[in-house]
C-alpha atoms as a PDB file:
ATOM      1  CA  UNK A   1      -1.921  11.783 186.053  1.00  0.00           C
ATOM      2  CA  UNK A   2       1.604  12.913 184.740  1.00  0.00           C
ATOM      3  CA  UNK A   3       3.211  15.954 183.497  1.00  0.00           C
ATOM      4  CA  UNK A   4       1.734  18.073 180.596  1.00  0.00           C
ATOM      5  CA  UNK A   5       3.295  15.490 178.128  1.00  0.00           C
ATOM      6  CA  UNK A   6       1.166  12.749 179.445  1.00  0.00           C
ATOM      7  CA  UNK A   7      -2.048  14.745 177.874  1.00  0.00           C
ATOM      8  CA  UNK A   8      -0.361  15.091 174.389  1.00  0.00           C
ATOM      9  CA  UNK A   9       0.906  11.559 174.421  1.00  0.00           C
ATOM     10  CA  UNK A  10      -2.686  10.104 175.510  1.00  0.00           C
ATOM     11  CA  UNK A  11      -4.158  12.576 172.462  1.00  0.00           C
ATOM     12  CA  UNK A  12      -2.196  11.376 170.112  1.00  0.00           C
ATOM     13  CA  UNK A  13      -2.818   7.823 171.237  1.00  0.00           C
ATOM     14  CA  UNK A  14      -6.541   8.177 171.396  1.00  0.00           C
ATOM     15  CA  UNK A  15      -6.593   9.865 167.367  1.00  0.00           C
ATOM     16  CA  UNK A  16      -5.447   6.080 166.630  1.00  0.00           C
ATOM     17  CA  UNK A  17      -2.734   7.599 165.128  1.00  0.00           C
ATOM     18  CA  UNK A  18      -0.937   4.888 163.485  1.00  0.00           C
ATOM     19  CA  UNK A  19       2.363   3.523 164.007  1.00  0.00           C
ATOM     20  CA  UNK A  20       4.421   6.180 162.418  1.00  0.00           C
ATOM     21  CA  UNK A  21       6.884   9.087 163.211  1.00  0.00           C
ATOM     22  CA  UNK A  22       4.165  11.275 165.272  1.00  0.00           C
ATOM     23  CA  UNK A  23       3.967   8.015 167.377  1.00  0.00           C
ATOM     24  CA  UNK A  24       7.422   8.336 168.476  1.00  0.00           C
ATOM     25  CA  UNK A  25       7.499  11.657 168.854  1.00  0.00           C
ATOM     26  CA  UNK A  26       4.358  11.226 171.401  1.00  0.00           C
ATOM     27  CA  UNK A  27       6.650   8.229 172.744  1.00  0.00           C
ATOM     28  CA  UNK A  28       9.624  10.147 173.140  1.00  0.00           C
ATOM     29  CA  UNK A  29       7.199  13.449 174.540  1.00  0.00           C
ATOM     30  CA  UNK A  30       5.952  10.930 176.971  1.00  0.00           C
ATOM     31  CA  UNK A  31       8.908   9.369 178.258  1.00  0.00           C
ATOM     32  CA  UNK A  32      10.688  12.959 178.233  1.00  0.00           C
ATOM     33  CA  UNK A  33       7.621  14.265 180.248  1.00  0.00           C
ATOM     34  CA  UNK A  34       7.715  11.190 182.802  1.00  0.00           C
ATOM     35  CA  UNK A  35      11.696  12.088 183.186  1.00  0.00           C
ATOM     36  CA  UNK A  36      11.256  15.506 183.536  1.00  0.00           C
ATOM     37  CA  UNK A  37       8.174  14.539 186.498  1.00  0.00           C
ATOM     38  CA  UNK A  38      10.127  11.954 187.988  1.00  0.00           C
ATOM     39  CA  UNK A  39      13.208  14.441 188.238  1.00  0.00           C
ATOM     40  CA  UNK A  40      10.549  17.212 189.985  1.00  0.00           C
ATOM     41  CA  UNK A  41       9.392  14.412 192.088  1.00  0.00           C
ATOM     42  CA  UNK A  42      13.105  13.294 193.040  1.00  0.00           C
ATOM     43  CA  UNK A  43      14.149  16.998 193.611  1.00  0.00           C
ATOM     44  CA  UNK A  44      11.176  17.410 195.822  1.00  0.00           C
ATOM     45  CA  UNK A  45      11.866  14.637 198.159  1.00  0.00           C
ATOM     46  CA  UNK A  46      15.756  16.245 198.274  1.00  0.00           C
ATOM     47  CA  UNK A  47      14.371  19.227 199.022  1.00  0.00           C
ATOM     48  CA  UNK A  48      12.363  17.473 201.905  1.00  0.00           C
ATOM     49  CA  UNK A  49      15.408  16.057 202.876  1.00  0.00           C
ATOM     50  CA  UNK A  50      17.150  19.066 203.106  1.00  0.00           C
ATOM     51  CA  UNK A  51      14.563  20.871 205.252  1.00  0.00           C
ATOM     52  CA  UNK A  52      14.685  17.921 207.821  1.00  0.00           C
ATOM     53  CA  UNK A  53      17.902  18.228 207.800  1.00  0.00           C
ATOM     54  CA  UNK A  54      18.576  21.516 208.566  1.00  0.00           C
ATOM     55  CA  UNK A  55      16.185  21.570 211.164  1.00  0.00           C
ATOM     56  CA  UNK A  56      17.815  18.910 212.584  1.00  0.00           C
ATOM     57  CA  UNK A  57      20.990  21.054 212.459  1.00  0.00           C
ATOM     58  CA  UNK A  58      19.125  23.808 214.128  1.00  0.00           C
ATOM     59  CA  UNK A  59      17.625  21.568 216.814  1.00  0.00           C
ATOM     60  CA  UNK A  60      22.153  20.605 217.409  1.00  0.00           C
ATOM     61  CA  UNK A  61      22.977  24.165 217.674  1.00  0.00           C
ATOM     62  CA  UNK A  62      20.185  24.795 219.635  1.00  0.00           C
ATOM     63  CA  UNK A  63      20.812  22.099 222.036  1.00  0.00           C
ATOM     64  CA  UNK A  64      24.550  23.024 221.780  1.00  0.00           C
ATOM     65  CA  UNK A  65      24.057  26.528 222.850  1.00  0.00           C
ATOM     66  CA  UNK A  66      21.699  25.428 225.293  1.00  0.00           C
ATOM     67  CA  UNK A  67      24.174  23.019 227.226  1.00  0.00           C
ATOM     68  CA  UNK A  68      27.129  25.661 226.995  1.00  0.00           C
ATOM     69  CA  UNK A  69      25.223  28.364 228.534  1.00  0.00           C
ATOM     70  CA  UNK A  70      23.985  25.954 231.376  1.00  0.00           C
ATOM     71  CA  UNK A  71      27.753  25.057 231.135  1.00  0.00           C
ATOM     72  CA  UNK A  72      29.129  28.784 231.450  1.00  0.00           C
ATOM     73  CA  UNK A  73      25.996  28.985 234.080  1.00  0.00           C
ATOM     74  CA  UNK A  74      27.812  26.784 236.169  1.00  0.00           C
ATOM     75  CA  UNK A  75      31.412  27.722 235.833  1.00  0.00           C
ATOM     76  CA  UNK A  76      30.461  31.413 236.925  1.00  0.00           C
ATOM     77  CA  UNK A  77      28.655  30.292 240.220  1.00  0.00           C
ATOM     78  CA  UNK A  78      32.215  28.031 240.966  1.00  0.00           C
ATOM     79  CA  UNK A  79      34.364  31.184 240.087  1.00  0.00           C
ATOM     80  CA  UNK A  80      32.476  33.038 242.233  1.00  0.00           C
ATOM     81  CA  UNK A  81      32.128  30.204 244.620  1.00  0.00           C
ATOM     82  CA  UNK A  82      36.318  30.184 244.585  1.00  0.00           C
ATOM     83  CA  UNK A  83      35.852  34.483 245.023  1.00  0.00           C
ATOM     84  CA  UNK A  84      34.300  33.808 247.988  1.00  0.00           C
ATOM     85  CA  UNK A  85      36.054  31.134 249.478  1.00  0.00           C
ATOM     86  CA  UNK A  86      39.068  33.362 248.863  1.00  0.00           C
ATOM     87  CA  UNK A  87      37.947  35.992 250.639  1.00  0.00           C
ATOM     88  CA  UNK A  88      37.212  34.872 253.396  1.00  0.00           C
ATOM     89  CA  UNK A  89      40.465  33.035 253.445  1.00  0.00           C
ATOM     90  CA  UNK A  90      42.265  36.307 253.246  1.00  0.00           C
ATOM     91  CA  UNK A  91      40.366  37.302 256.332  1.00  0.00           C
ATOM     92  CA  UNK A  92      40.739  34.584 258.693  1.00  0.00           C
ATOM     93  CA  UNK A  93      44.749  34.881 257.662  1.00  0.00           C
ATOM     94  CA  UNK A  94      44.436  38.493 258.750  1.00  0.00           C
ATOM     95  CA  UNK A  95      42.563  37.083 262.040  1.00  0.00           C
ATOM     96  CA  UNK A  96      45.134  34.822 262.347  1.00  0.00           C
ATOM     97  CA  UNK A  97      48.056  37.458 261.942  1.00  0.00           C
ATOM     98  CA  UNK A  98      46.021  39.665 264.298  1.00  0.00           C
ATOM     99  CA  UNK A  99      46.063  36.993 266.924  1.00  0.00           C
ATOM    100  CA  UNK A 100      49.538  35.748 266.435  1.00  0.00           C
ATOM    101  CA  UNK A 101      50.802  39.705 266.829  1.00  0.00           C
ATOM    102  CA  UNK A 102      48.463  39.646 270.141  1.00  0.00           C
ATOM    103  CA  UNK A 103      50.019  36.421 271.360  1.00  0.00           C
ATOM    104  CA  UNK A 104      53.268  37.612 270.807  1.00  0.00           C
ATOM    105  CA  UNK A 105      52.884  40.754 272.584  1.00  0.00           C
ATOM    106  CA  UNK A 106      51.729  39.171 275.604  1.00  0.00           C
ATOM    107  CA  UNK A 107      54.143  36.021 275.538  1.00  0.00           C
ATOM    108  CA  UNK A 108      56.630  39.198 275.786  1.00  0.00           C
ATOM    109  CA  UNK A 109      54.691  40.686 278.441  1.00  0.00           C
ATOM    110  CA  UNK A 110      54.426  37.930 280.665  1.00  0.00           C
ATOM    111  CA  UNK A 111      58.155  36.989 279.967  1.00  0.00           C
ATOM    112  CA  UNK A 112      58.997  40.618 281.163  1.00  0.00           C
ATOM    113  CA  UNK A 113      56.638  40.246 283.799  1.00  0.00           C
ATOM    114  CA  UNK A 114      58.269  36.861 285.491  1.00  0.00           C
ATOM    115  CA  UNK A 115      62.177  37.781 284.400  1.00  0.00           C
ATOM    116  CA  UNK A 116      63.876  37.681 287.725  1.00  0.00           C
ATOM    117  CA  UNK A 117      66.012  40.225 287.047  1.00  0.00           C
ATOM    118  CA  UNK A 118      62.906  42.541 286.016  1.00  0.00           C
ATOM    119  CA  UNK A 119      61.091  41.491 289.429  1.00  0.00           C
ATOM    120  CA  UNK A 120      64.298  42.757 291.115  1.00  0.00           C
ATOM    121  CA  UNK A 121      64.622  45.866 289.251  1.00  0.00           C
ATOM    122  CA  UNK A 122      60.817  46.930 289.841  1.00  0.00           C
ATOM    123  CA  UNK A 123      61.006  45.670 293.494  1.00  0.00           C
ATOM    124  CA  UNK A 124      64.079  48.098 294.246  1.00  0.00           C
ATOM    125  CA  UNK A 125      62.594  50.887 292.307  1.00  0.00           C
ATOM    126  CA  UNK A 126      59.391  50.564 294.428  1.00  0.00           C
ATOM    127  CA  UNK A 127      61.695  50.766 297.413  1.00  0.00           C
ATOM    128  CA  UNK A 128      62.214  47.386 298.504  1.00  0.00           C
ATOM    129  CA  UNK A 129      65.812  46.242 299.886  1.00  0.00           C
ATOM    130  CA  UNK A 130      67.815  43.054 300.880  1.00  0.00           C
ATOM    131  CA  UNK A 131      66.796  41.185 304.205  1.00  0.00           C
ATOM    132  CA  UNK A 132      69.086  42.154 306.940  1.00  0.00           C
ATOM    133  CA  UNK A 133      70.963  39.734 309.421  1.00  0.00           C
ATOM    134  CA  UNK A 134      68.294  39.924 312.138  1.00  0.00           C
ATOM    135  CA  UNK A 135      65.013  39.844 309.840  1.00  0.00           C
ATOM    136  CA  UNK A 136      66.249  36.391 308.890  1.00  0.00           C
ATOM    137  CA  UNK A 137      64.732  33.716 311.029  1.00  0.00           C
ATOM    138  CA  UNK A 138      65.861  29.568 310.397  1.00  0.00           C
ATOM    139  CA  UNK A 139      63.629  26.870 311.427  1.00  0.00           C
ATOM    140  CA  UNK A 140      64.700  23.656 311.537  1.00  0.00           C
ATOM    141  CA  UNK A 141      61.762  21.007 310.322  1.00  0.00           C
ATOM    142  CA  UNK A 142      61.697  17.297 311.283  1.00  0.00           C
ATOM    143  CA  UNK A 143      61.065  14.755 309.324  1.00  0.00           C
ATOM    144  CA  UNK A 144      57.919  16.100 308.071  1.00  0.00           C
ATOM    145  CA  UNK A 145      57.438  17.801 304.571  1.00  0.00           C
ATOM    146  CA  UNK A 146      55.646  20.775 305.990  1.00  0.00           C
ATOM    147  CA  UNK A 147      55.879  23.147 308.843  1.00  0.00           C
ATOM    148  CA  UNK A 148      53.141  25.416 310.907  1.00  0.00           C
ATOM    149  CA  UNK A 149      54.215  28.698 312.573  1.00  0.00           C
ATOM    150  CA  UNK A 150      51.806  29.426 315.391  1.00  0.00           C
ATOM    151  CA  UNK A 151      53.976  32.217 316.530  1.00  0.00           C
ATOM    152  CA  UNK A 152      55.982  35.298 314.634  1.00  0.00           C
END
């Protein structure tokens, strides 16, 4: 069944109207009506175009938003990944500083310690002086790369 012109048209056909000018105005109704349907019809399909395609455009943005916030998900966790990682960078450099200072201090230490001229000084200060002439005793050693004292 067609538009409301499709009634009129079939009315005036059915009367047995004959061929005159209320024929061609029921022609004309007709074919105006069947336009005027066909034009409904055509902007009903565009308008079920245009709802598929905005939800397809929804279904993008939704996707879109969905894959940048897994995105951003992930950048966070390496930033903070790299905050971490720094951190604990800055510590084992302080660690490391610590230790160097340490090493340093007893490199110096032990340098002190075994400097001759420190020995002496310390040695003296504790009361300690030169051998004498008589507390020096010479042996004389063969060929041999040791000696054994079995006497003073």
């Amino acid at each position: 069944m067609f538009y409301d012109g499709t009634a009129a048209c079939s009315a005036y056909f059915d009367n047995r109207i004959t061929h005159d000018v209320r024929s061609e105005e029921a022609i004309d109704i007709y074919y105006d009506n069947l336009i005027a349907y066909n034009l409904q019809k055509k902007m009903r399909l565009d308008a079920r175009i245009g709802i598929k395609a905005a939800r397809k455009r929804i279904v993008r943005i939704v996707f879109i938003a969905v894959l940048v916030s897994v995105l951003m998900t992930i950048i966070i966790d390496l930033k903070s990944e790299i905050i971490n990682r720094e951190n604990r960078i800055d510590v084992l450099t302080t660690q490391v500083e610590q230790l160097s200072r340490e090493n340093t201090d007893r490199k110096k230490r032990l340098t002190d310690n075994t400097n001759i001229l420190t020995i002496k000084q310390k040695a003296m200060d504790l009361g300690m002086n030169y051998a004498g002439k008589d507390a020096v005793v010479y042996y004389s050693v063969g060929n041999d790369d040791y000696m054994r004292m079995y006497n003073n």
